[in-house]
Structures are given as C-alpha cells and as structure tokens.
PDB file of N, CA and C in Angstrom:
ATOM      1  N   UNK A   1       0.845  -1.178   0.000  1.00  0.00           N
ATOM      2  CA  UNK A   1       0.000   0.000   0.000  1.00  0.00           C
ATOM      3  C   UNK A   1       0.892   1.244   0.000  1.00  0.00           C
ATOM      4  N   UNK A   2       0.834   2.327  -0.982  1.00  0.00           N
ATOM      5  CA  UNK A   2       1.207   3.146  -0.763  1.00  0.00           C
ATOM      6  C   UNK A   2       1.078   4.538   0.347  1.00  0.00           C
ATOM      7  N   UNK A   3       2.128   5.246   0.844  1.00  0.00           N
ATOM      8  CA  UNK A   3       1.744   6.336   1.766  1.00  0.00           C
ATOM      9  C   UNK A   3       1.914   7.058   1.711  1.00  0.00           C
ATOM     10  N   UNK A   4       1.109   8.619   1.950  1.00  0.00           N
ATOM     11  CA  UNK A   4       1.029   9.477   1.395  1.00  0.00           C
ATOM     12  C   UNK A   4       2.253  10.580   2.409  1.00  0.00           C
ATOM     13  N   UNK A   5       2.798  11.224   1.687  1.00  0.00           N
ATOM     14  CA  UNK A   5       3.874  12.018   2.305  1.00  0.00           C
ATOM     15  C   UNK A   5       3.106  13.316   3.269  1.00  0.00           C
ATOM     16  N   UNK A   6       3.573  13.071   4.590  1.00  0.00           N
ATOM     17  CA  UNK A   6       2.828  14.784   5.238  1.00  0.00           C
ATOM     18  C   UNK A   6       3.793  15.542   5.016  1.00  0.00           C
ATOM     19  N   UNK A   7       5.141  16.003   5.970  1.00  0.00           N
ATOM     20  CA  UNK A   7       5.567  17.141   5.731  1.00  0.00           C
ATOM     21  C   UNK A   7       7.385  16.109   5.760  1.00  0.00           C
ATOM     22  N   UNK A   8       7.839  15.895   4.563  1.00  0.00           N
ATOM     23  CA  UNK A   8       9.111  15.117   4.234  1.00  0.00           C
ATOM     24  C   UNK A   8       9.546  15.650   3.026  1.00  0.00           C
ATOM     25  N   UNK A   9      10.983  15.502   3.232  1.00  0.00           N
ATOM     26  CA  UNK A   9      11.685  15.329   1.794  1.00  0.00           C
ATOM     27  C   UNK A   9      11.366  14.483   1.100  1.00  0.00           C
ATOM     28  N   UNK A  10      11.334  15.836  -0.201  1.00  0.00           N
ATOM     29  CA  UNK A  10      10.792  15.065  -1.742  1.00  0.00           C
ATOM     30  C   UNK A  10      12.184  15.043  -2.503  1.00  0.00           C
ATOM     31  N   UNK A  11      12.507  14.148  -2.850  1.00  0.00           N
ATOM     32  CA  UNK A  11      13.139  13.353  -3.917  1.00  0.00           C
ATOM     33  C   UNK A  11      12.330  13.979  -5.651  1.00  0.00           C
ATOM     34  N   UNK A  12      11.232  14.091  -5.655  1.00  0.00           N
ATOM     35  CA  UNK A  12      10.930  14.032  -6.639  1.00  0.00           C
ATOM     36  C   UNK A  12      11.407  14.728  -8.157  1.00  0.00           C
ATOM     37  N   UNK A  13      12.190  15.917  -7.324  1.00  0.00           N
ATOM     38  CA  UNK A  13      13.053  16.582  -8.439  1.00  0.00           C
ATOM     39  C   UNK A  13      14.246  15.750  -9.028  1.00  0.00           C
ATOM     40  N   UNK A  14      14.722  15.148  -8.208  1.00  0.00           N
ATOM     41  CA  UNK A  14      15.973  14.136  -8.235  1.00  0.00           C
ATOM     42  C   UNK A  14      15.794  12.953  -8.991  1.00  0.00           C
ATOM     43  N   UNK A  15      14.100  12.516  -9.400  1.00  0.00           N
ATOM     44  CA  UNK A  15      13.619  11.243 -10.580  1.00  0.00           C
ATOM     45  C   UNK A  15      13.547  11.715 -11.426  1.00  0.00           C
ATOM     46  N   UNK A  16      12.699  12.949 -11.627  1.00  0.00           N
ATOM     47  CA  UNK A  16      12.484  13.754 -12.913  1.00  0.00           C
ATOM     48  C   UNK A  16      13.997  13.672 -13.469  1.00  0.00           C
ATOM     49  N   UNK A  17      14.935  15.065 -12.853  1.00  0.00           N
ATOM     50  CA  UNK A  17      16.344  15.110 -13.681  1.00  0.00           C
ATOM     51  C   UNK A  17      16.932  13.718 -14.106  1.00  0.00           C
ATOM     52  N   UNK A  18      16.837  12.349 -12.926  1.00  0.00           N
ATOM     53  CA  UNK A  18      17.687  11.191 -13.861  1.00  0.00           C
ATOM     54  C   UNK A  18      17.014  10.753 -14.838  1.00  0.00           C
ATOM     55  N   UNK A  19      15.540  10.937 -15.226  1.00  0.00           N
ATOM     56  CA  UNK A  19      14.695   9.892 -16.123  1.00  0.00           C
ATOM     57  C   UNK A  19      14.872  11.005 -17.401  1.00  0.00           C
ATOM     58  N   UNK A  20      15.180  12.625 -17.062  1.00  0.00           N
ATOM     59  CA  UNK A  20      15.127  13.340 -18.210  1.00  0.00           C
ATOM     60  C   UNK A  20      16.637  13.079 -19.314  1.00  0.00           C
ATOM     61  N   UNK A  21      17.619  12.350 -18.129  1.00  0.00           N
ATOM     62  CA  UNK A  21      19.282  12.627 -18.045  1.00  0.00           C
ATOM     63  C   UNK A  21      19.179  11.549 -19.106  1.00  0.00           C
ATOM     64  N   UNK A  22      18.970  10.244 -18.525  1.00  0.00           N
ATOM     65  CA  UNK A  22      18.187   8.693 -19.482  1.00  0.00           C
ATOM     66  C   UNK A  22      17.565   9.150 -20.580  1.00  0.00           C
ATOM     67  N   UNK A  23      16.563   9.736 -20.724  1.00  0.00           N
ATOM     68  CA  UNK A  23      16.389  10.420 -21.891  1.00  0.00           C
ATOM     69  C   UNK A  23      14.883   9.339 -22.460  1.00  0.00           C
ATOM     70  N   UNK A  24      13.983   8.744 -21.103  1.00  0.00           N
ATOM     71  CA  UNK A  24      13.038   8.107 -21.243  1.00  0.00           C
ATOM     72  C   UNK A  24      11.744   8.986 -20.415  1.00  0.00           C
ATOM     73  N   UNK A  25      11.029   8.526 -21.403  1.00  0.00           N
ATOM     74  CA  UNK A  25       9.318   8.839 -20.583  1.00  0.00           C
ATOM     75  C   UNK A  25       9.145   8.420 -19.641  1.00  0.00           C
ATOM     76  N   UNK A  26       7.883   8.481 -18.707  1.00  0.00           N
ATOM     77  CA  UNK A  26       7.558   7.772 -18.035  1.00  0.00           C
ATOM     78  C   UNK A  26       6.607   6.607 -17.943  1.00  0.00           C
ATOM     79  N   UNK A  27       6.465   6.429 -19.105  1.00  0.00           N
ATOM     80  CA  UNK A  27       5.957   4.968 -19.605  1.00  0.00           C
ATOM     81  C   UNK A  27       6.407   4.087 -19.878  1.00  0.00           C
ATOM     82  N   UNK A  28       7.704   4.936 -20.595  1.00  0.00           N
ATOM     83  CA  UNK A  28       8.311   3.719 -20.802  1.00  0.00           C
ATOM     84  C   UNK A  28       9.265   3.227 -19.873  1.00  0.00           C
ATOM     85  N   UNK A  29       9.935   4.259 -18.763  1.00  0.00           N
ATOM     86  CA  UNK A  29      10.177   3.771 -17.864  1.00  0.00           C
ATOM     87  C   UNK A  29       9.397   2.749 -16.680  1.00  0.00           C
ATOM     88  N   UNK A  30       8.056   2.912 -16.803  1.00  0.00           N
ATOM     89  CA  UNK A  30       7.282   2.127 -15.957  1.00  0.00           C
ATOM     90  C   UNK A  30       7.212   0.722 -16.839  1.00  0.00           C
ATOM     91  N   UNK A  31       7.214   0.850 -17.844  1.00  0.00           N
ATOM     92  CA  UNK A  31       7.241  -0.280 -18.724  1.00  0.00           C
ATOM     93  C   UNK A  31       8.806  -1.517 -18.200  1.00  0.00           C
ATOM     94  N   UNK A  32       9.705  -0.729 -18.099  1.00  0.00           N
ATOM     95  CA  UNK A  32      11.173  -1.025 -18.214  1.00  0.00           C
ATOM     96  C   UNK A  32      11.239  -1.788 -16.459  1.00  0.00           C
ATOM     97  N   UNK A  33      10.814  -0.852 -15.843  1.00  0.00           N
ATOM     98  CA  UNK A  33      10.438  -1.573 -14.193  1.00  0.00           C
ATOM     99  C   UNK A  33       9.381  -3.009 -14.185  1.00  0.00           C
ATOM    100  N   UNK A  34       8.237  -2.766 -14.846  1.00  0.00           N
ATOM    101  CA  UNK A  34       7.532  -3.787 -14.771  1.00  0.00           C
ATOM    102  C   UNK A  34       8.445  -5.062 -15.426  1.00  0.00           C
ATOM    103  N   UNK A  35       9.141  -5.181 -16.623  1.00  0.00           N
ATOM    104  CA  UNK A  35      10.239  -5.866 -17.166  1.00  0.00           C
ATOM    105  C   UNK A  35      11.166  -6.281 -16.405  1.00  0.00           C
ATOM    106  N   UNK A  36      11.363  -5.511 -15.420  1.00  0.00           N
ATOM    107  CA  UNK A  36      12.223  -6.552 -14.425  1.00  0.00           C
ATOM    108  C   UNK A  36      11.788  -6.534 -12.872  1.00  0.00           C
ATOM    109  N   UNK A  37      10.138  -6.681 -13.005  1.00  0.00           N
ATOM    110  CA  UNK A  37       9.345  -7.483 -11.853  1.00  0.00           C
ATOM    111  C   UNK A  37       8.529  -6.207 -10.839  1.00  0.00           C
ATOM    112  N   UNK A  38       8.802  -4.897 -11.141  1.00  0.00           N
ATOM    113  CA  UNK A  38       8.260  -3.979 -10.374  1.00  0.00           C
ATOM    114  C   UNK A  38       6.913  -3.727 -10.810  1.00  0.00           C
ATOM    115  N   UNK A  39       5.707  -4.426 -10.161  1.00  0.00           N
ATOM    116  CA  UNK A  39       4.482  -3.669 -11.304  1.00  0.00           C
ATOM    117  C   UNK A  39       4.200  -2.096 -10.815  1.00  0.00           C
ATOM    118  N   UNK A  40       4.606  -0.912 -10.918  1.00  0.00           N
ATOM    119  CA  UNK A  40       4.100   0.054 -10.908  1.00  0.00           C
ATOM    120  C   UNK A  40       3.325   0.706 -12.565  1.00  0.00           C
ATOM    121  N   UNK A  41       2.821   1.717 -12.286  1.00  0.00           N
ATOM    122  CA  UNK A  41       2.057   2.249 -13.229  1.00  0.00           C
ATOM    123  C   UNK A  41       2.327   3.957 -13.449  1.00  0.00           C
ATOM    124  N   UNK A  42       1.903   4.251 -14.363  1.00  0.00           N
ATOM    125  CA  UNK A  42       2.778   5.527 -15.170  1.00  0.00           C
ATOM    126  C   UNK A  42       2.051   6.941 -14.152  1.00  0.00           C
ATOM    127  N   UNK A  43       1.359   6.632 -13.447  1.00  0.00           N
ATOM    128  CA  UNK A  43       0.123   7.478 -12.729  1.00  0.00           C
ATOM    129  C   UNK A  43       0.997   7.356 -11.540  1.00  0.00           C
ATOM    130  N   UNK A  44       1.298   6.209 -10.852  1.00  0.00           N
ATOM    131  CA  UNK A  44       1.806   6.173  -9.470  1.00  0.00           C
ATOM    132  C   UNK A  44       2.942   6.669  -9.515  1.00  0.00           C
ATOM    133  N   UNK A  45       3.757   6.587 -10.436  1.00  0.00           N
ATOM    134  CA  UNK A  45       5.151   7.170 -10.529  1.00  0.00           C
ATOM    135  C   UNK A  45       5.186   8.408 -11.107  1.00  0.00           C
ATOM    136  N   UNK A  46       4.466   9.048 -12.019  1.00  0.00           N
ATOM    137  CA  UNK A  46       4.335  10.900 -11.391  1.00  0.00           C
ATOM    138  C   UNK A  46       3.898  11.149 -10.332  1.00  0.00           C
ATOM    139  N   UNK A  47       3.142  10.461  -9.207  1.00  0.00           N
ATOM    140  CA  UNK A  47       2.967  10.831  -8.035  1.00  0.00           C
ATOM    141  C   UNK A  47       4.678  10.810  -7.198  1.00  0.00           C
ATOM    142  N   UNK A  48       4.926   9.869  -7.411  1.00  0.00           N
ATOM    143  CA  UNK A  48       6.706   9.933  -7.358  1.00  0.00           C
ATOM    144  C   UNK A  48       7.494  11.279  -7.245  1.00  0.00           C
ATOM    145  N   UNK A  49       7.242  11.289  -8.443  1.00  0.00           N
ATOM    146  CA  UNK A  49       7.982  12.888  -8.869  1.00  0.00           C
ATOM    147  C   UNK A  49       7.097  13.891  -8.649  1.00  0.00           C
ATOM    148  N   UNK A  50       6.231  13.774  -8.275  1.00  0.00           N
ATOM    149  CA  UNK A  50       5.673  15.437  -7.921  1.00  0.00           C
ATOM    150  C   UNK A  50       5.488  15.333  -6.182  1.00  0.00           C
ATOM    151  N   UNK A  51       6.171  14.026  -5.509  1.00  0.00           N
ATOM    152  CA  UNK A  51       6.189  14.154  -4.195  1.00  0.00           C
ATOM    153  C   UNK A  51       4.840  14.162  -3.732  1.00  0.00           C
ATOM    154  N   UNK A  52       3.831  12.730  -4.324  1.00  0.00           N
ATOM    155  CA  UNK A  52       2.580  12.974  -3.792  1.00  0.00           C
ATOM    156  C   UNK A  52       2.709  11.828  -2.818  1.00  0.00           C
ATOM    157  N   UNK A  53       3.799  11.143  -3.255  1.00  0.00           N
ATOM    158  CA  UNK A  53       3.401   9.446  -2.726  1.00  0.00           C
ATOM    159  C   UNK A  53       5.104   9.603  -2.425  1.00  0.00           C
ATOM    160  N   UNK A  54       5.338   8.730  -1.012  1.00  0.00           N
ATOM    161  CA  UNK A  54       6.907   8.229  -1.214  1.00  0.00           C
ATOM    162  C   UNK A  54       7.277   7.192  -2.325  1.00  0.00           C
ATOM    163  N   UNK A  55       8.393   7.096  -2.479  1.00  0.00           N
ATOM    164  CA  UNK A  55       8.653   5.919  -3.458  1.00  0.00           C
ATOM    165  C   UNK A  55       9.473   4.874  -2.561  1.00  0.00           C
ATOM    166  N   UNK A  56       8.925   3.653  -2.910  1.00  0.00           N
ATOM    167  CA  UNK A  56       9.322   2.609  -2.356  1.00  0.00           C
ATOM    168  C   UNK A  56      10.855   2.290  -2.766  1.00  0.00           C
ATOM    169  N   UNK A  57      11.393   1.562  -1.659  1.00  0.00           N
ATOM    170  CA  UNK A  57      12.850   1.391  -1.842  1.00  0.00           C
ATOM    171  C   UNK A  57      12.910   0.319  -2.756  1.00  0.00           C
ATOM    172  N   UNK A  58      12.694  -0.824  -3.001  1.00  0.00           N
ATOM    173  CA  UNK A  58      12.521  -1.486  -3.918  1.00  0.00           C
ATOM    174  C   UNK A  58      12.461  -0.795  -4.898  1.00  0.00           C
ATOM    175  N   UNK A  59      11.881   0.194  -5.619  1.00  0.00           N
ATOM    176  CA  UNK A  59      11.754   1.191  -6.638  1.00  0.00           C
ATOM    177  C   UNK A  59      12.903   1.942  -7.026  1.00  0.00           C
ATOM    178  N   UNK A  60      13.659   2.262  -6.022  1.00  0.00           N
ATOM    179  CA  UNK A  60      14.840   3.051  -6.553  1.00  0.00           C
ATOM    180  C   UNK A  60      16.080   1.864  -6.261  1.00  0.00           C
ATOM    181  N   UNK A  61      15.885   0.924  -6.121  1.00  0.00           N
ATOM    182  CA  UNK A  61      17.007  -0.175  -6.096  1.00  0.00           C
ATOM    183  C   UNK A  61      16.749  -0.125  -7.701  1.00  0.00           C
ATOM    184  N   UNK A  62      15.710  -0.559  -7.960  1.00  0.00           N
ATOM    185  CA  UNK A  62      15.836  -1.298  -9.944  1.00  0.00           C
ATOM    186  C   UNK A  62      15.929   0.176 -10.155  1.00  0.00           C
ATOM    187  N   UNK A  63      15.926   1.892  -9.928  1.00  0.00           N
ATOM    188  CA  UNK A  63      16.097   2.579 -10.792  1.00  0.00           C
ATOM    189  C   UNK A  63      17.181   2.902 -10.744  1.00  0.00           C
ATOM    190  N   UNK A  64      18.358   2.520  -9.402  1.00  0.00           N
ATOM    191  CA  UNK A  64      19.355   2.851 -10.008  1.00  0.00           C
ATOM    192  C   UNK A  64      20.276   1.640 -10.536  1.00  0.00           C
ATOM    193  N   UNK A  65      19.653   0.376 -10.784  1.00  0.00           N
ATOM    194  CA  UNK A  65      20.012  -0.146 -12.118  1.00  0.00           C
ATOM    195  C   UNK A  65      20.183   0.154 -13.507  1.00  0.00           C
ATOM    196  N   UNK A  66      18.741   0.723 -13.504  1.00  0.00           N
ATOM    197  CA  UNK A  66      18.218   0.925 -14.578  1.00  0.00           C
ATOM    198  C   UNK A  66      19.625   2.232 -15.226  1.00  0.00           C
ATOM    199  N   UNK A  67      19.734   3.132 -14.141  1.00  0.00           N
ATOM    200  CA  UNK A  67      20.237   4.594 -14.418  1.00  0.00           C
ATOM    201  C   UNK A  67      21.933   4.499 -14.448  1.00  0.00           C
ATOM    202  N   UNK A  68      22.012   3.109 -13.950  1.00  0.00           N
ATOM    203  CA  UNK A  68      23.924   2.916 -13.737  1.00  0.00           C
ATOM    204  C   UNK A  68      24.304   4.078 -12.631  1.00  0.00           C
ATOM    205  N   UNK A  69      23.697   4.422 -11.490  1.00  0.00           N
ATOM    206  CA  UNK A  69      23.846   5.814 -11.237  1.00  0.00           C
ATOM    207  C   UNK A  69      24.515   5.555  -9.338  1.00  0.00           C
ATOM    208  N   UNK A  70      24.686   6.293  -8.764  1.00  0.00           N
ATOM    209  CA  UNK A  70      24.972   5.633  -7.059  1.00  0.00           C
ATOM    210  C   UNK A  70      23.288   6.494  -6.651  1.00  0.00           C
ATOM    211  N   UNK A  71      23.388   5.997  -5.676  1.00  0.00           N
ATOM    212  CA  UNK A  71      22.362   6.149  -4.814  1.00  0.00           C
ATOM    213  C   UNK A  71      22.266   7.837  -4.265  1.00  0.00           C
ATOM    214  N   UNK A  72      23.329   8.659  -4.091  1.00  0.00           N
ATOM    215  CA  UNK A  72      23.446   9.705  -3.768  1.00  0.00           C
ATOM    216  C   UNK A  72      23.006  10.377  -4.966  1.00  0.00           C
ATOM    217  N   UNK A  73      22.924   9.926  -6.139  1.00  0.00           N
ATOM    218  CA  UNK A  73      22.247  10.862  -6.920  1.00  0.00           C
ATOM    219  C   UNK A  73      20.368  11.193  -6.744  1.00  0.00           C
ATOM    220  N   UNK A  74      19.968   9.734  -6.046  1.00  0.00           N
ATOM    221  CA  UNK A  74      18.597   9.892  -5.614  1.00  0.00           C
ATOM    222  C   UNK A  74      18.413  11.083  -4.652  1.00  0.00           C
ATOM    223  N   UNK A  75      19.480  11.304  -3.826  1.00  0.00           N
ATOM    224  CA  UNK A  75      19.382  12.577  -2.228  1.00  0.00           C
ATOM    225  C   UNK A  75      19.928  13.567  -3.074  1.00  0.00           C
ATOM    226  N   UNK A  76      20.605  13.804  -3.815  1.00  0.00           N
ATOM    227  CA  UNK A  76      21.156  14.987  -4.409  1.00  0.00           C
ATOM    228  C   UNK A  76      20.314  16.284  -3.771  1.00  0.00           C
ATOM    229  N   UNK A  77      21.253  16.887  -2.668  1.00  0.00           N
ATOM    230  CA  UNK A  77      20.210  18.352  -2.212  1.00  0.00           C
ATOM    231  C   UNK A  77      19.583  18.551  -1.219  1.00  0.00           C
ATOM    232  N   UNK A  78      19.031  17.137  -0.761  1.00  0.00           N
ATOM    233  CA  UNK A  78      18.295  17.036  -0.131  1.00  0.00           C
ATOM    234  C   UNK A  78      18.722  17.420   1.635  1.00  0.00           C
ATOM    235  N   UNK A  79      20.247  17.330   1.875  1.00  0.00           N
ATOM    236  CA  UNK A  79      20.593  17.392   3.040  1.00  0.00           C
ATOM    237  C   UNK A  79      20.621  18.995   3.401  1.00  0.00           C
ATOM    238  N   UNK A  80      19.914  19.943   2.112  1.00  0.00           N
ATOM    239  CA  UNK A  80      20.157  21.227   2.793  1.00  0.00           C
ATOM    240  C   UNK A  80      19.594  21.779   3.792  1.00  0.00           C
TER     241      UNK A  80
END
C-alpha cells in the first residue's frame, strides 16, 4: 500500500532530472520496471515525482540499475 507524504523530503526533483538525463518517458520507464518485476504504473510514478506518494525502496534499487547511477544521486540536495 502506498503512503502518502505529510511534511518530508521530496526526492521528486531528483527522478524527474535522472529519467530526463536517461532520456526516457515515463511509460516507458514504468514499462522497463515492470520488465524486471516492479508492477508500478505511469500514474503512481508521477505521483513519485511530484512528491505525492513516497517511493518505495525497492523502486529506486531497480532505478538505479536501470540509471547505472549511485544512490546519492537519488538525495542529491536534499541534506540542505
């Protein structure tokens, strides 16, 4: 079940820039997750990025597969 964020750091600027960096939608990135076992959907994951919903850790394990990227690029900022 997803949960809804009250007053937390959003990440969500930090998915947008890597998925824009990748140079994929967000379909087809949801497509690319479901492909290796994540079923999310293209709706739940702009909630992602606009910081409506947290994103599950499982979720950013396969994205920073997906992105070849370290994990500090997910916090990028965030410690200000």
């Amino acid at each position: 079940m997803e949960q809804k964020i009250r007053v937390d750091l959003n990440m969500g600027d930090n998915l947008r820039r890597l998925r824009d960096e990748f140079g994929i939608s967000q379909e087809k990135l949801c497509a690319e997750l479901q492909r290796r076992g994540c079923d999310i959907g293209r709706t739940t994951y702009a909630k992602y990025e606009s910081g409506e919903l947290n994103i599950k850790i499982s979720v950013i394990v396969l994205l920073k597969k997906i992105y070849n990227c370290s994990y500090d690029d997910f916090f990028l900022g965030l410690d200000k």
